[in-house]
Protein backbone atom coordinates (compact mmCIF):
# COMPACT_ATOMS: atom_id res chain seq x y z
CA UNK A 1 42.45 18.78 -27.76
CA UNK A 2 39.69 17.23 -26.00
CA UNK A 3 40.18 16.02 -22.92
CA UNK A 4 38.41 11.86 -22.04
CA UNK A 5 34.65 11.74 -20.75
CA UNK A 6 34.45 10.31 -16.83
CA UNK A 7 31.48 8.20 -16.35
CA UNK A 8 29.74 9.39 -13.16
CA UNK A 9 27.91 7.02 -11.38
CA UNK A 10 25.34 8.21 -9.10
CA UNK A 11 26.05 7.56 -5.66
CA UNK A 12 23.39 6.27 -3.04
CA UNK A 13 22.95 7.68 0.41
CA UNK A 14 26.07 7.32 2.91
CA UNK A 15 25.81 4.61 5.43
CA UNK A 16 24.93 6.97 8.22
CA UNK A 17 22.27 8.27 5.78
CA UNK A 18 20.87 4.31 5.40
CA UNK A 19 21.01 3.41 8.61
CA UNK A 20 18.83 7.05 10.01
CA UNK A 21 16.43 6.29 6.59
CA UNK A 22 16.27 2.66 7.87
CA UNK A 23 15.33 3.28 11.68
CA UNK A 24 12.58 5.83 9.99
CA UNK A 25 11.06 3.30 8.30
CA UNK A 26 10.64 0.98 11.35
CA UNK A 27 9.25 4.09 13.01
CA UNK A 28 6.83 4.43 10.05
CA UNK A 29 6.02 0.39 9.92
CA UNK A 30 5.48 0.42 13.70
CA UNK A 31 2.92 3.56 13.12
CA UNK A 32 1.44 1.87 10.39
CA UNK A 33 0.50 -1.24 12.48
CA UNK A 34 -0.86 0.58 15.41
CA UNK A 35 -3.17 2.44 13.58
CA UNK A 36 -4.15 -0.62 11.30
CA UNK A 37 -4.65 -3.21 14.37
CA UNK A 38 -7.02 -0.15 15.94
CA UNK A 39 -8.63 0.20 12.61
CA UNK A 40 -9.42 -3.60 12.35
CA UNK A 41 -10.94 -4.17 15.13
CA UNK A 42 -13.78 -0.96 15.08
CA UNK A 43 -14.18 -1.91 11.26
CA UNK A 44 -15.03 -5.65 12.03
CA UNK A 45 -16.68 -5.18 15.15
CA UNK A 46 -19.14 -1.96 13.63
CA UNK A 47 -19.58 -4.09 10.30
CA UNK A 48 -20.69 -7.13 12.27
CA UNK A 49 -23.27 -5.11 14.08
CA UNK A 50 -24.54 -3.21 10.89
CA UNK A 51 -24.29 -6.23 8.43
CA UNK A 52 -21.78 -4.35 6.22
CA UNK A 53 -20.18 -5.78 3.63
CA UNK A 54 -17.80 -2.57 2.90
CA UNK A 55 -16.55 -2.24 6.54
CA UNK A 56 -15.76 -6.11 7.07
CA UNK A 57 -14.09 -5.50 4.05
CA UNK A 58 -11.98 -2.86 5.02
CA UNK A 59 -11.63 -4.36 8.67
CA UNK A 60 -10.03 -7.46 6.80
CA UNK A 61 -7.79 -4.56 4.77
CA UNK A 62 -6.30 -3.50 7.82
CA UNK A 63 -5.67 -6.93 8.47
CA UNK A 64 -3.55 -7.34 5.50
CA UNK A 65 -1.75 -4.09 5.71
CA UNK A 66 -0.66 -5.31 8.87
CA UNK A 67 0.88 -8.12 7.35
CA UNK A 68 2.63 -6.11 4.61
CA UNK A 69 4.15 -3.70 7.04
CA UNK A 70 4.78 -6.67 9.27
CA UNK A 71 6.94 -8.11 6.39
CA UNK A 72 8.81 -4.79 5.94
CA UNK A 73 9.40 -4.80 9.37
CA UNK A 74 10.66 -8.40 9.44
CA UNK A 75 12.93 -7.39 6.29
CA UNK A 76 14.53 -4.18 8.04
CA UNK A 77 15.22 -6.29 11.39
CA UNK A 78 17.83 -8.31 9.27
CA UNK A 79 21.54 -7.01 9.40
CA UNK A 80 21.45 -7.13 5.43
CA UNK A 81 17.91 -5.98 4.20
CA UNK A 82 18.24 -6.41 1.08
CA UNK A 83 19.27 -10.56 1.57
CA UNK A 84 15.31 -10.84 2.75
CA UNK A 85 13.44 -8.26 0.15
CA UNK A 86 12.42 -10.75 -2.61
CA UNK A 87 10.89 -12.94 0.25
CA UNK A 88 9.21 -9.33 1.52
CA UNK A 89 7.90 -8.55 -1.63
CA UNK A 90 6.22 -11.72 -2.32
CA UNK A 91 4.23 -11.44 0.90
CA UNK A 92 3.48 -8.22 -0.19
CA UNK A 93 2.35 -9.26 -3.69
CA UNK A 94 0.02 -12.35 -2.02
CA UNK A 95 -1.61 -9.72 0.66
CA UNK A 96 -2.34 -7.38 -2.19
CA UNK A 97 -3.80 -10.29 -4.07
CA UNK A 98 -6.03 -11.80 -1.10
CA UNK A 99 -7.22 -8.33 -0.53
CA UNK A 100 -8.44 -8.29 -4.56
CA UNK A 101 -9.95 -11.73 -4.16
CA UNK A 102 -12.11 -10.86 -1.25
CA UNK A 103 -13.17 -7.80 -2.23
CA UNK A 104 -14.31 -9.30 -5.39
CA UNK A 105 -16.03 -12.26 -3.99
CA UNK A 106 -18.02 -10.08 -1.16
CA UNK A 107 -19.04 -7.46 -3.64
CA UNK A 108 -20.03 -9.69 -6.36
CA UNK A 109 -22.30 -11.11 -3.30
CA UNK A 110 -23.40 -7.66 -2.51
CA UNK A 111 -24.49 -6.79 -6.28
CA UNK A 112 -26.33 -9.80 -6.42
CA UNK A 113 -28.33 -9.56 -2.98
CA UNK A 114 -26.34 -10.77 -0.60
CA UNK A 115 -27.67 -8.18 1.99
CA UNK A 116 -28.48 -5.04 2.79
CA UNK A 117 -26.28 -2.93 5.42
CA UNK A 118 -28.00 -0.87 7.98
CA UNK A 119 -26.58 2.89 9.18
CA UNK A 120 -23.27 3.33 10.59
CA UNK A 121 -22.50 6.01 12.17
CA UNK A 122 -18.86 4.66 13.58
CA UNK A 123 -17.89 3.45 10.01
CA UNK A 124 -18.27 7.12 8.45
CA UNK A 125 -16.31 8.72 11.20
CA UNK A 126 -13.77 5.41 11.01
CA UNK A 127 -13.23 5.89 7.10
CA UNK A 128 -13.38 9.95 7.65
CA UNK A 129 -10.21 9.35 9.97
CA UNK A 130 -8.52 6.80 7.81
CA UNK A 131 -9.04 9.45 4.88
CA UNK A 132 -7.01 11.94 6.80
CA UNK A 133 -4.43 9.69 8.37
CA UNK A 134 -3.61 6.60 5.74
CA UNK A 135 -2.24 9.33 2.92
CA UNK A 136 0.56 10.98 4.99
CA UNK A 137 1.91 7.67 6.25
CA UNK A 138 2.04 6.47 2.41
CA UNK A 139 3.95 9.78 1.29
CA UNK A 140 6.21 9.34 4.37
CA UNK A 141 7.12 5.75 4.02
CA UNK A 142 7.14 5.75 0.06
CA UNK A 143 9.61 9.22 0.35
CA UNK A 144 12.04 7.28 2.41
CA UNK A 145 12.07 3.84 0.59
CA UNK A 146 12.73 5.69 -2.59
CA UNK A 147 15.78 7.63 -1.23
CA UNK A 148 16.94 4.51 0.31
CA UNK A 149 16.10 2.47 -2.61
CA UNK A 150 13.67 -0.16 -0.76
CA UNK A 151 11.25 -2.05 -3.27
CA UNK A 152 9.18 -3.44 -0.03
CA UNK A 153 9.38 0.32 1.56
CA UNK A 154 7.65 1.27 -1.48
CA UNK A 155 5.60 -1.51 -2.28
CA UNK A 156 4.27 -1.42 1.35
CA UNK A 157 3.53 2.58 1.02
CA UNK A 158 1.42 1.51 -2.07
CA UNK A 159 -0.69 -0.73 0.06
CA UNK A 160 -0.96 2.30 2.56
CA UNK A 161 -2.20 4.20 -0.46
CA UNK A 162 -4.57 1.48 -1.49
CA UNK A 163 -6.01 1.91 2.11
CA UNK A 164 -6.59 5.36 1.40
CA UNK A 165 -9.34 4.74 -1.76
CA UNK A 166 -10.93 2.13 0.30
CA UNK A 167 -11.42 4.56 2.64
CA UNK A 168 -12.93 7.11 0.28
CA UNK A 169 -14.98 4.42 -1.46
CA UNK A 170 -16.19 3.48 2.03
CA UNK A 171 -17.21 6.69 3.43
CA UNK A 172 -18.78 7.46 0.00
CA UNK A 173 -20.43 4.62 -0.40
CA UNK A 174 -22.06 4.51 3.23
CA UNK A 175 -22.98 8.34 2.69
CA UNK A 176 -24.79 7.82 -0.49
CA UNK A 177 -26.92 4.69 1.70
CA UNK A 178 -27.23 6.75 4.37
CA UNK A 179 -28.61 9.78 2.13
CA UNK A 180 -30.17 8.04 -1.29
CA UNK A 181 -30.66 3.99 -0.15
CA UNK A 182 -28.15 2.90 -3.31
CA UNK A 183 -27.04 -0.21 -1.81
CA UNK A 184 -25.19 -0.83 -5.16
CA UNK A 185 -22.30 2.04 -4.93
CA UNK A 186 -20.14 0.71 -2.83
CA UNK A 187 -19.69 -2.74 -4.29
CA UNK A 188 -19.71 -1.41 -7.85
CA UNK A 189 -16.71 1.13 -6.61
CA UNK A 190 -14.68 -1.46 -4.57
CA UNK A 191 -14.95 -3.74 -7.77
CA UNK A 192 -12.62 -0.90 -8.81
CA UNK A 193 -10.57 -0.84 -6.14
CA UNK A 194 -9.98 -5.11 -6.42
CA UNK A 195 -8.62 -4.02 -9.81
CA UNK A 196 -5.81 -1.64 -8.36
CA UNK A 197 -4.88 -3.99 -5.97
CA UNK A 198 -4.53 -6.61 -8.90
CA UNK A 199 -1.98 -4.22 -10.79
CA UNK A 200 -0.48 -3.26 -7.56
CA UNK A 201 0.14 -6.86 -6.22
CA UNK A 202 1.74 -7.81 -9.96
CA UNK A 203 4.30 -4.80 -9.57
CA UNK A 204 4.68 -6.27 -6.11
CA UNK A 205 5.59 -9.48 -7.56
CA UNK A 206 8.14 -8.59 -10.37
CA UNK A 207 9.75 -5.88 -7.94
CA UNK A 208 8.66 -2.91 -10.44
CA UNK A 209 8.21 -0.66 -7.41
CA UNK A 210 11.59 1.28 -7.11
CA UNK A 211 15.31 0.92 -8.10
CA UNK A 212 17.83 0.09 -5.38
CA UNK A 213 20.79 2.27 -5.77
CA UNK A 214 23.28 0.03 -7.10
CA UNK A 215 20.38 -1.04 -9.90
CA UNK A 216 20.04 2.90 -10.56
CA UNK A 217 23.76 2.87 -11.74
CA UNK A 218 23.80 -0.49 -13.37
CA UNK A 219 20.05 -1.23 -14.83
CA UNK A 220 19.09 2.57 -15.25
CA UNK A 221 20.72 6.09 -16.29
CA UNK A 222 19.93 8.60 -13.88
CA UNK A 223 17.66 10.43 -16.67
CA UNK A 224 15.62 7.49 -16.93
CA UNK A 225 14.92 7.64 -13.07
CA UNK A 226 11.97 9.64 -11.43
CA UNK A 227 11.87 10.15 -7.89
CA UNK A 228 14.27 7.71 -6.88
CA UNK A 229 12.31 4.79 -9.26
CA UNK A 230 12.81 3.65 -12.50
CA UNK A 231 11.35 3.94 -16.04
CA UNK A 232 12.44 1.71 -18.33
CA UNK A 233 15.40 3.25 -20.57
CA UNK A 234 14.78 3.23 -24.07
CA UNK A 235 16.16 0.37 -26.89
CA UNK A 236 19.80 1.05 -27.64
């Protein structure tokens, strides 16, 4: 005698759980703007000085992150989140976008002779910083949207993340003027970089950043789930 299957549905976090993973990703949003608004204004002000493409660039990234955490903010101040996340995420999406288009634009400009950026000393110890800083707050904010199944938590950690190789290609690319005069590497890397934020801003768009819980046990098996988002299940 075999005794009936019971379909288990995977449970999301408590609402105690939601509401302490929802004031830590205020915390986290609130950290995230502070730094960026600090950020944007020694990257603009240094890249004004030294005629630098890549650090007006990056300035103008802050910028935007600011608005993406601003709009995860925005969502989270709402007594029902989730009623504001599509809005979120399309703010999210356009930011990511804007950032791709500028960065394109300038270092198209660059390649083609658009000027030459003197020595800065600020912007290597700026992207150094940003290098150390920008990857923690990404793993923190992205850990705690995925357990509390928040596409714009995630979506917004992604732009964090994004921050982080525009630091790298920064401080790389101001090292290798500083040490071997190739103007070119920075542009040519943060063509790169436009691309990611491209893909990035599409996921953005079509909310492929991370299952909610209910969509876990509705749209997904848990198998098909990896750290809290979802692949896409196989055909029936």
């Amino acid at each position: 005698m075999s005794l009936p299957l019971i379909s288990l549905t995977p449970s999301g976090p408590t609402a105690q759980r939601r509401t302490l993973l929802a004031r830590r990703i205020r915390l986290l949003v609130a950290a995230t703007i502070t730094y960026n608004a600090i950020e944007a204004v020694v990257a603009i002000s240094s890249g004004a000085a030294a005629n630098s493409t890549a650090l007006l660039g990056f300035g103008l990234d802050s910028i935007i992150e600011i608005s993406s955490a601003a709009a995860v903010a925005w969502q989270f101040a709402a007594h029902d989140p989730e009623a504001r996340e599509k809005i979120a995420l399309r703010i999210i999406a356009f930011s990511f976008f804007a950032l791709a288009a500028y960065v394109t634009v300038e270092s198209v400009r660059a390649l083609l002779g658009g000027g030459e950026a003197r020595h800065s000393s600020v912007g290597l110890v700026l992207a150094a910083a940003s290098l150390a800083v920008m990857p923690a707050l990404s793993w923190a904010q992205r850990r705690t949207g995925r357990e509390l199944g928040s596409r714009t938590a995630v979506a917004d950690s992604k732009q964090t993340l994004l921050c982080t190789y525009l630091s790298a290609v920064l401080l790389a690319g101001l090292a290798v003027n500083i040490l071997f005069g190739w103007s070119w590497a920075d542009p040519a890397a943060a063509l790169v970089i436009a691309a990611v934020a491209v893909k990035e801003g599409r996921e953005a768009w079509r909310g492929d950043t991370c299952c909610t819980p209910s969509q876990r046990s509705a749209a997904a098996p848990a198998d098909h789930c990896q750290d809290g988002c979802c692949a896409s299940a196989p055909p029936s």
